[in-house]
Protein backbone atom coordinates (compact mmCIF):
# COMPACT_ATOMS: atom_id res chain seq x y z
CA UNK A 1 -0.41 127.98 9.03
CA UNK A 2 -2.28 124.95 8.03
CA UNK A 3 -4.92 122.81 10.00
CA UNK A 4 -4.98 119.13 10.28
CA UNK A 5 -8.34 118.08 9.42
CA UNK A 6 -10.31 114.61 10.15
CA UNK A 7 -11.66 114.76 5.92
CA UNK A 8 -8.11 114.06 5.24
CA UNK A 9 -7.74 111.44 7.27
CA UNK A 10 -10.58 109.68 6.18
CA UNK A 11 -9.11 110.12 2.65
CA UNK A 12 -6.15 108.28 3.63
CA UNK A 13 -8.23 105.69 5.16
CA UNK A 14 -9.61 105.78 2.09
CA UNK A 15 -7.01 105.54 -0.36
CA UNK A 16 -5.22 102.70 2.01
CA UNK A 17 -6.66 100.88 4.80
CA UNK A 18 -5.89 100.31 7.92
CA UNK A 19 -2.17 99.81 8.13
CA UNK A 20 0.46 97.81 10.28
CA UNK A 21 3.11 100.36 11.88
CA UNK A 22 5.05 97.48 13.13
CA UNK A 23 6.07 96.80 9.75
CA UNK A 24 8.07 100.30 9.19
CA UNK A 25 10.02 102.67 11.34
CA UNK A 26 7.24 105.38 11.09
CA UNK A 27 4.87 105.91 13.05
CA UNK A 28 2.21 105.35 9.99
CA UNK A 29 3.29 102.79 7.37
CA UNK A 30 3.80 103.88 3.96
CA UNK A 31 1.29 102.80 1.60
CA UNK A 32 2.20 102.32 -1.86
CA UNK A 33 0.28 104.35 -4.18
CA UNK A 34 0.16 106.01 -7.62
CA UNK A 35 -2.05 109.18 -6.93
CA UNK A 36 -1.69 112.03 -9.14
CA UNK A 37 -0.45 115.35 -7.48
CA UNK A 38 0.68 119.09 -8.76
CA UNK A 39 3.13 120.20 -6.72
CA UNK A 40 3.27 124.46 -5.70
CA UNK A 41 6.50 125.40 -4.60
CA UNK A 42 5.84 127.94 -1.62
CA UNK A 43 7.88 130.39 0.50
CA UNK A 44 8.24 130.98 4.18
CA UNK A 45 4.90 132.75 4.39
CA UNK A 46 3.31 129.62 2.45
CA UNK A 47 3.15 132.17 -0.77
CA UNK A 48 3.24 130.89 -4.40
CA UNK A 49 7.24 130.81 -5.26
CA UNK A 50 7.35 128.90 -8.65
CA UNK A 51 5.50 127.25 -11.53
CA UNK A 52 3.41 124.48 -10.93
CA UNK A 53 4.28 120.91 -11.69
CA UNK A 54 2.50 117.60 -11.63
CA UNK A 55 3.98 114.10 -10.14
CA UNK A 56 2.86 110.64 -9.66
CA UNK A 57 3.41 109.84 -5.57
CA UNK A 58 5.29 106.51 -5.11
CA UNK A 59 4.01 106.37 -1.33
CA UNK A 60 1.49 108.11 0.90
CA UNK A 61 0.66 108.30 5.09
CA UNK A 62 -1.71 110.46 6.86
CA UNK A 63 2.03 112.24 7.82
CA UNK A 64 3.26 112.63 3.94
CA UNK A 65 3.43 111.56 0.77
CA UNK A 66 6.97 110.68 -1.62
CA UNK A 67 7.32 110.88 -5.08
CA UNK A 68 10.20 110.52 -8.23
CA UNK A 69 11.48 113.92 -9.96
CA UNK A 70 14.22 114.67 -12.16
CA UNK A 71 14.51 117.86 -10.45
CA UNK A 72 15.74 118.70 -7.07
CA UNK A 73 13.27 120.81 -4.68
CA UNK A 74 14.79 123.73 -3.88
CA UNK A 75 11.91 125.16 -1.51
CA UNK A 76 11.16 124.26 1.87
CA UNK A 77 7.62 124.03 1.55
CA UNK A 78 4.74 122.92 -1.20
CA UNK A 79 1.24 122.70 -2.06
CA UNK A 80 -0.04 119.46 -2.92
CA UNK A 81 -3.10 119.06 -4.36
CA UNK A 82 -4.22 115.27 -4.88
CA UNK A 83 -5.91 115.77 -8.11
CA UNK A 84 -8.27 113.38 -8.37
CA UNK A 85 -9.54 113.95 -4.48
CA UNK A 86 -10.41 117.24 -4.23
CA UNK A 87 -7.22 117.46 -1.61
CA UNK A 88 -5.08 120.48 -1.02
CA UNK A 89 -2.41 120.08 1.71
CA UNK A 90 1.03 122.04 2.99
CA UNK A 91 3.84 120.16 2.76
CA UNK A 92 7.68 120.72 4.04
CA UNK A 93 10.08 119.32 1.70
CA UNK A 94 11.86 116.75 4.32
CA UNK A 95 14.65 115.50 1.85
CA UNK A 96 15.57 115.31 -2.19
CA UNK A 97 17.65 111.94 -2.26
CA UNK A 98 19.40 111.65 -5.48
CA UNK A 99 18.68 107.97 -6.42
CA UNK A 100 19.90 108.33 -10.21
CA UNK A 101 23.67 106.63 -11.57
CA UNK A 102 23.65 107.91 -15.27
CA UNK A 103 21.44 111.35 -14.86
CA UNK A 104 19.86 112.73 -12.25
CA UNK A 105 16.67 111.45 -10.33
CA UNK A 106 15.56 112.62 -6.73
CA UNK A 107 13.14 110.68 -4.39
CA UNK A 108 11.52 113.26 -2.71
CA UNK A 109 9.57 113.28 0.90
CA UNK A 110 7.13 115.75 1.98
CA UNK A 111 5.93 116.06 5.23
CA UNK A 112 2.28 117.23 5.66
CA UNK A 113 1.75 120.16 8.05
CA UNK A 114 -1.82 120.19 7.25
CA UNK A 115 -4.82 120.36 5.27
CA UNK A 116 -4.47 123.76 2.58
CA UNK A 117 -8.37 125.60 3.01
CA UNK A 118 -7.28 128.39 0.16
């Protein structure tokens, strides 16, 4: 299982400020960014499932990160590695919304269980 770790925090300190929870109904406001992130689909065990693919987030917290994908997740849990900031963390996939009318397009949420040391 993952740790948390106080590096990543700082990162996301970092990356957005302080924040104002009043202003959303988490308990750490989103914070719109555009970070650059490849995505590991993992099993149960937290075991490489599935090819690699890379995403642009839409919104990151200390708790998780969103992003835009034309495909569906169909694994519970991820890898994401923030690319430019030496970052690994393990994510649970907390929902695919499908936010496209003509074709598919998912918003996806990932919840982070902690910072990935492999």
């Amino acid at each position: 299982m993952p740790e948390s770790s106080s590096a990543f925090h700082d990162l996301c300190n970092e990356l957005c400020g302080p924040v104002d929870s009043s202003v959303d109904r988490r308990t750490d406001s989103r914070c719109p960014r555009s970070l650059s992130a490849l995505i590991e689909p993992l099993d149960g065990d937290f075991q490489r499932c599935g090819d690699p693919f890379f995403v642009t987030s839409r919104d990151i917290t200390e708790q998780g990160m969103g992003f835009v994908n034309p495909v569906k997740l169909e694994n519970e849990y991820v890898r994401v590695a923030l690319v430019d900031h030496n970052a690994s963390l393990i994510g649970r996939v907390c929902h695919n919304t499908n936010v496209g009318s003509a074709f598919p397009v998912y918003l996806i949420g990932i919840q982070f269980l902690g910072v990935d040391h492999d």
